[in-house]
PDB file of N, CA and C in Angstrom:
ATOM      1  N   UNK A   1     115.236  81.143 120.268  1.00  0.00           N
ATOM      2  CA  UNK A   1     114.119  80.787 119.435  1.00  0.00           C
ATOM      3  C   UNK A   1     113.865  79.281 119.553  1.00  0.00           C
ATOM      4  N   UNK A   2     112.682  79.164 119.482  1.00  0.00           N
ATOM      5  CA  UNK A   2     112.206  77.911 119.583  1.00  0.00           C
ATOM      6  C   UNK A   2     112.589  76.681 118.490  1.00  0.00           C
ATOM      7  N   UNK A   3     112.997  75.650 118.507  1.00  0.00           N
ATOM      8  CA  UNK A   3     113.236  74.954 117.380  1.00  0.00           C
ATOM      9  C   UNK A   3     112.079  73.886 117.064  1.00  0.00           C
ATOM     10  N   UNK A   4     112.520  73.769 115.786  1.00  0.00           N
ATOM     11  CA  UNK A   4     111.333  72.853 114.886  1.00  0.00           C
ATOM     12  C   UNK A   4     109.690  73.683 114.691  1.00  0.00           C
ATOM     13  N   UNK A   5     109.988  74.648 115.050  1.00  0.00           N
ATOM     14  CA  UNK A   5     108.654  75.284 114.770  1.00  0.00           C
ATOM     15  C   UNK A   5     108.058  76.166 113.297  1.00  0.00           C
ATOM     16  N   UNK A   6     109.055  75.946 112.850  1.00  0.00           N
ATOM     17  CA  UNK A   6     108.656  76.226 111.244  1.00  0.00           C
ATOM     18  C   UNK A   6     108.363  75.404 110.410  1.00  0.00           C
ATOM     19  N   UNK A   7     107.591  75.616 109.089  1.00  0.00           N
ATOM     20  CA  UNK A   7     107.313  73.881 108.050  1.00  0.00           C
ATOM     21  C   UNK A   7     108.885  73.862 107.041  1.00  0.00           C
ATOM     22  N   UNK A   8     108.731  72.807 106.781  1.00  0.00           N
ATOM     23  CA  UNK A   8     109.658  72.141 106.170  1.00  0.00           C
ATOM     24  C   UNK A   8     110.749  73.054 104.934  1.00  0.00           C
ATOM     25  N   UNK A   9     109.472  73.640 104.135  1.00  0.00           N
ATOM     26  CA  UNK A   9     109.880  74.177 102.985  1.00  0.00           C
ATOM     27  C   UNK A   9     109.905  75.625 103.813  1.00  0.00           C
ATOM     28  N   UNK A  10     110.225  76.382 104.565  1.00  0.00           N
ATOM     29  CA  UNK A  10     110.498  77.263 105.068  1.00  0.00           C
ATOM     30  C   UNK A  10     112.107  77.926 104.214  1.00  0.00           C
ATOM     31  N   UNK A  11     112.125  78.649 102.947  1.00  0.00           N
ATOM     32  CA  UNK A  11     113.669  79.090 102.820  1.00  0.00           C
ATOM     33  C   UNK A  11     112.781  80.539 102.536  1.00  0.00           C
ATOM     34  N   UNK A  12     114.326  81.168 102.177  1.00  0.00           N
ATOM     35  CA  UNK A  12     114.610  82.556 101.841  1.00  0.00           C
ATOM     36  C   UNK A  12     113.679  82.899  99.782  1.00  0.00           C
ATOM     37  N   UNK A  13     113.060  83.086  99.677  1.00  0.00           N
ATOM     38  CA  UNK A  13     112.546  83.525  98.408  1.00  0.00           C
ATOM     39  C   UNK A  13     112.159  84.954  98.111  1.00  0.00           C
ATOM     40  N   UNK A  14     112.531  85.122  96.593  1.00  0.00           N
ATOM     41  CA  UNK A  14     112.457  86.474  96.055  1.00  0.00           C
ATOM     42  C   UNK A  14     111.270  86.793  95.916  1.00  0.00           C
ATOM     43  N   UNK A  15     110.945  88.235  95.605  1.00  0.00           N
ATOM     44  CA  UNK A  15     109.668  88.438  95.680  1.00  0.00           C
ATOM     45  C   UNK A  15     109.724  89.801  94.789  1.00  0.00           C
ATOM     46  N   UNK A  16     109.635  89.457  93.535  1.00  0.00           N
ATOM     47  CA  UNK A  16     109.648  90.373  92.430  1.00  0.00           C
ATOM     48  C   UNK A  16     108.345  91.140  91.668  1.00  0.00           C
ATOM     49  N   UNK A  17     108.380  92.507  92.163  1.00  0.00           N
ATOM     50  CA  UNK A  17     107.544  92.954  92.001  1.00  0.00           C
ATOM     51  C   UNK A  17     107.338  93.516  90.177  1.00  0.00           C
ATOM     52  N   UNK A  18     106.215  93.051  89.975  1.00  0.00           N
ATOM     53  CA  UNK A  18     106.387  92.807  88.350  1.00  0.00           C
ATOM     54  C   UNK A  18     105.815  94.517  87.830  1.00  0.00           C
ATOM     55  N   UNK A  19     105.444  95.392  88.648  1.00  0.00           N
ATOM     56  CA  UNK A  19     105.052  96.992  88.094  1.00  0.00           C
ATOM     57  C   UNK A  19     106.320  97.575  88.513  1.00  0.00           C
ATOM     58  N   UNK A  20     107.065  97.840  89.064  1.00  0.00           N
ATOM     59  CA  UNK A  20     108.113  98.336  89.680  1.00  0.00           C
ATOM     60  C   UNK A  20     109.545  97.989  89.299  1.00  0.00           C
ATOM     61  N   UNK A  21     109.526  96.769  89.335  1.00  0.00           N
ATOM     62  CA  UNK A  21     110.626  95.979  88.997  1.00  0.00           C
ATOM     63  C   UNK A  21     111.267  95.562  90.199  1.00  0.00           C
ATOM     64  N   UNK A  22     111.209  96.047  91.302  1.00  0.00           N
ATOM     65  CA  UNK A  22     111.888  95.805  93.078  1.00  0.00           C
ATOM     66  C   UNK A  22     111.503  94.699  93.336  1.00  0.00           C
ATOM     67  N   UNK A  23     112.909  94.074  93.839  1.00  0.00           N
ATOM     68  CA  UNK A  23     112.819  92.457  94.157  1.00  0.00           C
ATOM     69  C   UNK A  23     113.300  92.582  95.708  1.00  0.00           C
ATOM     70  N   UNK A  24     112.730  91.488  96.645  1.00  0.00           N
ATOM     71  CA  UNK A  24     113.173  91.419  98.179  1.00  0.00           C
ATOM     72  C   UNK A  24     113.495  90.327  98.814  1.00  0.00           C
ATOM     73  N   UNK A  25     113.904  89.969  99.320  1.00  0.00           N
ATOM     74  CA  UNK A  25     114.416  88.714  99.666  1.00  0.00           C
ATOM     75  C   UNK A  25     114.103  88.362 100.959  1.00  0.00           C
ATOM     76  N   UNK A  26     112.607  87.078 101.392  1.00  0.00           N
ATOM     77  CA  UNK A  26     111.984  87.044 102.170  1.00  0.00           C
ATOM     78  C   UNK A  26     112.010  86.138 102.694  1.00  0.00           C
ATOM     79  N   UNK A  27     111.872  85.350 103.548  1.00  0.00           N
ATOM     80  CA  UNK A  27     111.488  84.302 104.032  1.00  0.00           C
ATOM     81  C   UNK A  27     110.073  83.536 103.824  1.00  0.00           C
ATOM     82  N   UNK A  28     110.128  82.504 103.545  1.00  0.00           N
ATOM     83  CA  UNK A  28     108.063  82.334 102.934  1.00  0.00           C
ATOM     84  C   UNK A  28     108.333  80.990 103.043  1.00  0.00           C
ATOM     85  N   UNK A  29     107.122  80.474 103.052  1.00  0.00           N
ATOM     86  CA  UNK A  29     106.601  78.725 102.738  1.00  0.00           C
ATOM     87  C   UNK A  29     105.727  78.622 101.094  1.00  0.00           C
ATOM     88  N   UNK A  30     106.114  79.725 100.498  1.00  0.00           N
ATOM     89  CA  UNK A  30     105.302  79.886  99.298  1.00  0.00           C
ATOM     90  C   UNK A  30     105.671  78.534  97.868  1.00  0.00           C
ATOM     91  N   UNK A  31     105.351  78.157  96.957  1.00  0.00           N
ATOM     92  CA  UNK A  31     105.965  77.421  96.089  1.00  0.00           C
ATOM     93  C   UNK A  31     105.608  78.179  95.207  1.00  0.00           C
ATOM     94  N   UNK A  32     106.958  78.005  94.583  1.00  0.00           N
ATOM     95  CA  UNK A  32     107.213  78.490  93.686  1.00  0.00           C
ATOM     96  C   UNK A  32     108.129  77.456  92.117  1.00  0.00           C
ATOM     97  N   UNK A  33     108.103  77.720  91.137  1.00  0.00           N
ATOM     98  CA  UNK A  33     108.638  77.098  89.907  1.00  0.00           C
ATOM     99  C   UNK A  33     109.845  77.871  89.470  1.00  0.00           C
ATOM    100  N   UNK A  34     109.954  78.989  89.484  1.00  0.00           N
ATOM    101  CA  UNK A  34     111.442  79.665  88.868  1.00  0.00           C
ATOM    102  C   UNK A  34     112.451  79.751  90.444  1.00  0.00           C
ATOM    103  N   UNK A  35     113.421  80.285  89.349  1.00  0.00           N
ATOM    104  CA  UNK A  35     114.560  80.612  90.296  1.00  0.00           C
ATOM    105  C   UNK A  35     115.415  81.609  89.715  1.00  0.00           C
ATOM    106  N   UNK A  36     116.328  82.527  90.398  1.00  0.00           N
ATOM    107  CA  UNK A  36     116.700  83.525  90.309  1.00  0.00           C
ATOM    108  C   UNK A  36     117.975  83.784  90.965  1.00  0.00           C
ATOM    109  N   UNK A  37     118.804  84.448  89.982  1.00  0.00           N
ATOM    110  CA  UNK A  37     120.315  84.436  90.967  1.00  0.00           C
ATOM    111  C   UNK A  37     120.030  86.540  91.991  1.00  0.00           C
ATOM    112  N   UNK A  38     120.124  86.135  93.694  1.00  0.00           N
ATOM    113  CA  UNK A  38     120.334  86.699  93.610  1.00  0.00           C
ATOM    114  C   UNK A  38     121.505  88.192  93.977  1.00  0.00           C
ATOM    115  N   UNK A  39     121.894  89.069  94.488  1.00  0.00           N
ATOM    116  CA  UNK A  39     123.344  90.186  94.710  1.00  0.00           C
ATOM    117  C   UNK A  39     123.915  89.946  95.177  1.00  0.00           C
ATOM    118  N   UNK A  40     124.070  88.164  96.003  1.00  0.00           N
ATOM    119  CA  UNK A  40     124.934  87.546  96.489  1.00  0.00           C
ATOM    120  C   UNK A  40     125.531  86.097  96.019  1.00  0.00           C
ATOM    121  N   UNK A  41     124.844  86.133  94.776  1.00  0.00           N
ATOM    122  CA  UNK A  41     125.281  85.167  93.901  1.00  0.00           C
ATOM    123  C   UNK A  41     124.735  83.833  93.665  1.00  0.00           C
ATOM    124  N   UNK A  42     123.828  83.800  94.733  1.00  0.00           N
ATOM    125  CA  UNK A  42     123.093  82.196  94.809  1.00  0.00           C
ATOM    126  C   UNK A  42     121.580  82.695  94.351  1.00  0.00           C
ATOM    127  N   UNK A  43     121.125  81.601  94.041  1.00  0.00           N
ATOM    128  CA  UNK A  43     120.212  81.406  93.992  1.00  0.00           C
ATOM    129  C   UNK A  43     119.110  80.819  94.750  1.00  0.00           C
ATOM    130  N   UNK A  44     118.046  81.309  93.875  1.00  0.00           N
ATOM    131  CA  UNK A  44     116.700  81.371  95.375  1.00  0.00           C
ATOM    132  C   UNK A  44     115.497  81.078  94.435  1.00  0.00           C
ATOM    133  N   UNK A  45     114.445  80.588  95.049  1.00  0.00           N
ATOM    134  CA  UNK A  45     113.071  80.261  94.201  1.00  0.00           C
ATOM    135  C   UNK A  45     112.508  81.841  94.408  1.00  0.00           C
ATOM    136  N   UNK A  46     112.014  82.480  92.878  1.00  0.00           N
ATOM    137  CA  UNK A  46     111.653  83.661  92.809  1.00  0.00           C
ATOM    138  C   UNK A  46     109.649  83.415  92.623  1.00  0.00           C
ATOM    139  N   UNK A  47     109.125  84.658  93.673  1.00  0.00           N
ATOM    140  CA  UNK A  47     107.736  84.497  93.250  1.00  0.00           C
ATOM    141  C   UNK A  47     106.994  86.267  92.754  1.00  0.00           C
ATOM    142  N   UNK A  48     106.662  86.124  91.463  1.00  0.00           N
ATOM    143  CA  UNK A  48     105.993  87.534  91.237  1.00  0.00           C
ATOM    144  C   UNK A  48     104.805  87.903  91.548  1.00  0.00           C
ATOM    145  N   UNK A  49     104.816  89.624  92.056  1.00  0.00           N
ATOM    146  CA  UNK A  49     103.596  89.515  92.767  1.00  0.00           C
ATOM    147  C   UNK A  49     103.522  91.165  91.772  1.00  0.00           C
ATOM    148  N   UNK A  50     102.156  91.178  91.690  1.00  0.00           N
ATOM    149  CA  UNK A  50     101.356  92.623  90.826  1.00  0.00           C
ATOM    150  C   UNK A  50     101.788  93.975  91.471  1.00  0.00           C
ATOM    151  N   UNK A  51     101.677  94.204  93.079  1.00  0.00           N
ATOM    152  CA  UNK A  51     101.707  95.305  93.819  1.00  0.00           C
ATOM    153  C   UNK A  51     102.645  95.156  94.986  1.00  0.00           C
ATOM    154  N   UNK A  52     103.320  95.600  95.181  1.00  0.00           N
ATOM    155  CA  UNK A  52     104.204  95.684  96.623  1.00  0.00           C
ATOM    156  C   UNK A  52     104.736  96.678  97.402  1.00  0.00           C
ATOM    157  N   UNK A  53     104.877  97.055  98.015  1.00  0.00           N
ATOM    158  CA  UNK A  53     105.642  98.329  98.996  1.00  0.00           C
ATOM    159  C   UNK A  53     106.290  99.612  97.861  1.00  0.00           C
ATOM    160  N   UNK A  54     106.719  98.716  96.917  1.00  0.00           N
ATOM    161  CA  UNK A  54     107.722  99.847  95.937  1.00  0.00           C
ATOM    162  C   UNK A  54     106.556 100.975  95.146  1.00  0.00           C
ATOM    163  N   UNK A  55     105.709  99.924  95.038  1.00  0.00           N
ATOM    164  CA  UNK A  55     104.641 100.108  93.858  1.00  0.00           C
ATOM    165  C   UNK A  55     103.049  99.916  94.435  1.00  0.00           C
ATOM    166  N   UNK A  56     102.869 100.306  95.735  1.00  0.00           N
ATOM    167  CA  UNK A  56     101.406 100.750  96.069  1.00  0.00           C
ATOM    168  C   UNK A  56     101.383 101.782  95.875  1.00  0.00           C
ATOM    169  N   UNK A  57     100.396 102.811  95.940  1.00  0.00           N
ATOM    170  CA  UNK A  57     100.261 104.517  95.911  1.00  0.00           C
ATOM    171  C   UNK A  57     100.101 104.614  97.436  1.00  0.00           C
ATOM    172  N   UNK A  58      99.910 103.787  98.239  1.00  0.00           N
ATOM    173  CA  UNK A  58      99.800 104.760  99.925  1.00  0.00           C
ATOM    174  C   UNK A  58     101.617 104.770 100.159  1.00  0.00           C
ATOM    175  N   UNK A  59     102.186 103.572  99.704  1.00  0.00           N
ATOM    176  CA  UNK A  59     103.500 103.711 100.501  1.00  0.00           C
ATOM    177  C   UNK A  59     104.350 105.136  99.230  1.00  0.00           C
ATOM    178  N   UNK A  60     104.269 104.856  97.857  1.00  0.00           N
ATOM    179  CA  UNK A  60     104.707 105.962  97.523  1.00  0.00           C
ATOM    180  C   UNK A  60     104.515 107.264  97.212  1.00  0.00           C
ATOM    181  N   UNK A  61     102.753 107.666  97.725  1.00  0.00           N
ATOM    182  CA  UNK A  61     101.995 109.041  97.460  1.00  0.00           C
ATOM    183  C   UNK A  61     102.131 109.316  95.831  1.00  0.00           C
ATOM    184  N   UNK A  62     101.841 108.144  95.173  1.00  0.00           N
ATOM    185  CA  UNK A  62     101.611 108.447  93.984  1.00  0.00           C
ATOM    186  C   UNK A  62     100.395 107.780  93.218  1.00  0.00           C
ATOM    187  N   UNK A  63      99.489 108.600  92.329  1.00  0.00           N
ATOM    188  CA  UNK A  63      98.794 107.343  91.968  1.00  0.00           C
ATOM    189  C   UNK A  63      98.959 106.963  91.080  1.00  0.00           C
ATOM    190  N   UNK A  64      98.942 105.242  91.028  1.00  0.00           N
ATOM    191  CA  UNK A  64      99.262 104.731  89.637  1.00  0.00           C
ATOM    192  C   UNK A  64      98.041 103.814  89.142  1.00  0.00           C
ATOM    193  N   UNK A  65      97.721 103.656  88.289  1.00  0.00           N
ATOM    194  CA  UNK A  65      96.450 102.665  87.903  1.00  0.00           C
ATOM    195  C   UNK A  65      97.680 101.129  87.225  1.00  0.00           C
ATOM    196  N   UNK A  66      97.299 100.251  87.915  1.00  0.00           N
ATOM    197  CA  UNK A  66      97.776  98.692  87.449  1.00  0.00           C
ATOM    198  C   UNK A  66      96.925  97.568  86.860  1.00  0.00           C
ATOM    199  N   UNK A  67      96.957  97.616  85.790  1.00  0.00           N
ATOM    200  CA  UNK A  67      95.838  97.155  84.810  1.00  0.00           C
ATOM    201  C   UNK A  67      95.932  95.561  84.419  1.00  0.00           C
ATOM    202  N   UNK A  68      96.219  94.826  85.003  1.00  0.00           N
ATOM    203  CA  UNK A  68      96.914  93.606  84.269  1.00  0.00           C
ATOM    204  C   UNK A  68      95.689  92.638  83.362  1.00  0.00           C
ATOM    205  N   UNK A  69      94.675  93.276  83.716  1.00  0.00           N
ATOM    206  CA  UNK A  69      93.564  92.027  82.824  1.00  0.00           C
ATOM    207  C   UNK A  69      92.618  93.265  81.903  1.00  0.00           C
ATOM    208  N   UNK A  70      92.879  94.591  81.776  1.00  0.00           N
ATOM    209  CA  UNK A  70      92.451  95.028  80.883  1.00  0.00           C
ATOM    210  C   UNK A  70      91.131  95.741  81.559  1.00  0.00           C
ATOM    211  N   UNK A  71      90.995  95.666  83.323  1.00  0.00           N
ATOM    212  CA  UNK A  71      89.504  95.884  83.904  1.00  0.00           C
ATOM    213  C   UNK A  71      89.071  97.537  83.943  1.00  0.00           C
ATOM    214  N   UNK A  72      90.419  98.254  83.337  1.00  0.00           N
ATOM    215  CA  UNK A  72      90.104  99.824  83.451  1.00  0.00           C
ATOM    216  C   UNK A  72      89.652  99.848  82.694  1.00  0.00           C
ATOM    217  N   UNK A  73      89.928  99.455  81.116  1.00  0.00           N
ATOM    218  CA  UNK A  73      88.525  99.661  80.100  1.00  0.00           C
ATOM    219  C   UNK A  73      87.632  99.243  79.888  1.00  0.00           C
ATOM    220  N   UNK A  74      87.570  97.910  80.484  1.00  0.00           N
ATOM    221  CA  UNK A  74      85.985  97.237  80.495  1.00  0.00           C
ATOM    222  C   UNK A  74      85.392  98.599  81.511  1.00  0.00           C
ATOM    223  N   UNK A  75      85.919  99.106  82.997  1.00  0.00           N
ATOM    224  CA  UNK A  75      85.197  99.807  83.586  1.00  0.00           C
ATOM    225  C   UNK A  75      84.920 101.008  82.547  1.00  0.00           C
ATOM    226  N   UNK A  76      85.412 101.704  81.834  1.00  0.00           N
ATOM    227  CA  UNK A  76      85.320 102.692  81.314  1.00  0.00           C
ATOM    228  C   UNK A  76      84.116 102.312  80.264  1.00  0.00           C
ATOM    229  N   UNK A  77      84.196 101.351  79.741  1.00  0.00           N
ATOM    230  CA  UNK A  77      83.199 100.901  78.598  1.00  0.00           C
ATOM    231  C   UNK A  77      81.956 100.736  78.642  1.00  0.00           C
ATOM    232  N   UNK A  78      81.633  99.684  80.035  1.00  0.00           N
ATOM    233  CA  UNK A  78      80.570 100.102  81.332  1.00  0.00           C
ATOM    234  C   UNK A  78      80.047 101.819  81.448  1.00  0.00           C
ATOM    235  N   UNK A  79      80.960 102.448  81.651  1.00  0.00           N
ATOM    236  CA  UNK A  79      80.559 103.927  82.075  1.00  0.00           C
ATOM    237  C   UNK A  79      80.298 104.464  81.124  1.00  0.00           C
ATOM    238  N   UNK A  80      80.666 104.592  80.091  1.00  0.00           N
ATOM    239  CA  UNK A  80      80.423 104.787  78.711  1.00  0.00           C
ATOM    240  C   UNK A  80      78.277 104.600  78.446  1.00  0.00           C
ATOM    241  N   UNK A  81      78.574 103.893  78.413  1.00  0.00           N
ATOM    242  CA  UNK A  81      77.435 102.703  78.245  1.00  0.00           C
ATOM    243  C   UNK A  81      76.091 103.509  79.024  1.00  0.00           C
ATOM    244  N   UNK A  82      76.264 103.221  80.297  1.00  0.00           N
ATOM    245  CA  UNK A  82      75.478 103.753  81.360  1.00  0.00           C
ATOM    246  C   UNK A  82      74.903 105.186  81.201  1.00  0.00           C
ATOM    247  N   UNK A  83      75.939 106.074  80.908  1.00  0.00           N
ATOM    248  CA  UNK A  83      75.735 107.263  80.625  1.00  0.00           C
ATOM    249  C   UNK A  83      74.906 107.352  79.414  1.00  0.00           C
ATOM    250  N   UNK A  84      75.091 106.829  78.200  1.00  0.00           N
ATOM    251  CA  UNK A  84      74.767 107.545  77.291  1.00  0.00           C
ATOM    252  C   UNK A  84      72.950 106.524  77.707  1.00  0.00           C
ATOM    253  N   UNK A  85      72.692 105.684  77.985  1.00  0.00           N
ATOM    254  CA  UNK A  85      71.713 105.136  78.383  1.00  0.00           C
ATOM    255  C   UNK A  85      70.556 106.033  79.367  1.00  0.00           C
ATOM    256  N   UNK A  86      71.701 106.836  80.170  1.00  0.00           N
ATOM    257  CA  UNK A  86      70.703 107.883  81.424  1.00  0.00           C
ATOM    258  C   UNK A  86      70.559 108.683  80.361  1.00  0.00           C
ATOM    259  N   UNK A  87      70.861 109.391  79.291  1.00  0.00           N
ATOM    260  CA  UNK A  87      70.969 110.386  78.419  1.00  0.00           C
ATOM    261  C   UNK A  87      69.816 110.391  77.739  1.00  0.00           C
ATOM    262  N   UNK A  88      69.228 108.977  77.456  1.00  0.00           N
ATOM    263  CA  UNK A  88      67.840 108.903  76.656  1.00  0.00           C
ATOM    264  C   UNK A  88      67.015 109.306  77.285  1.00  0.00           C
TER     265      UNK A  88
END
């Protein structure tokens, strides 16, 4: 492998999936503020992410709805709305 070809802040960081709970241990240039011990005892800068491999519906053939800002009931409220509007 070629050397010096990565950036600086190049380490190993967690990557904790906040619907699932599955954490992975990646390589990234990401910044991050926390840190996290992790199954090998050290610690690592941890970054949370909404959806990941554990917790998409294509990788686990399941569907799940992930709501974090509340946009399924605004959509529903919208639809709500619309309908009873075509109704008049």
């Amino acid at each position: 492998m070629k050397k010096d070809i990565h950036p600086a802040n190049y380490r190993q960081v967690i990557f904790s999936d906040n619907s699932s709970g599955a954490k992975f241990l990646l390589y990234s240039t990401i910044e991050t503020k926390k840190v996290e011990k992790w199954t090998d005892g050290k610690e690592y800068p941890v970054f949370f992410v909404e959806i990941s491999s554990a917790s998409h519906p294509f990788y686990t053939n399941q569907e799940k709805i992930v709501d974090t800002a509340g946009r399924v009931e605004r959509f529903k409220t919208r639809q709500s709305k619309s309908k009873a509007v075509s109704k008049k």
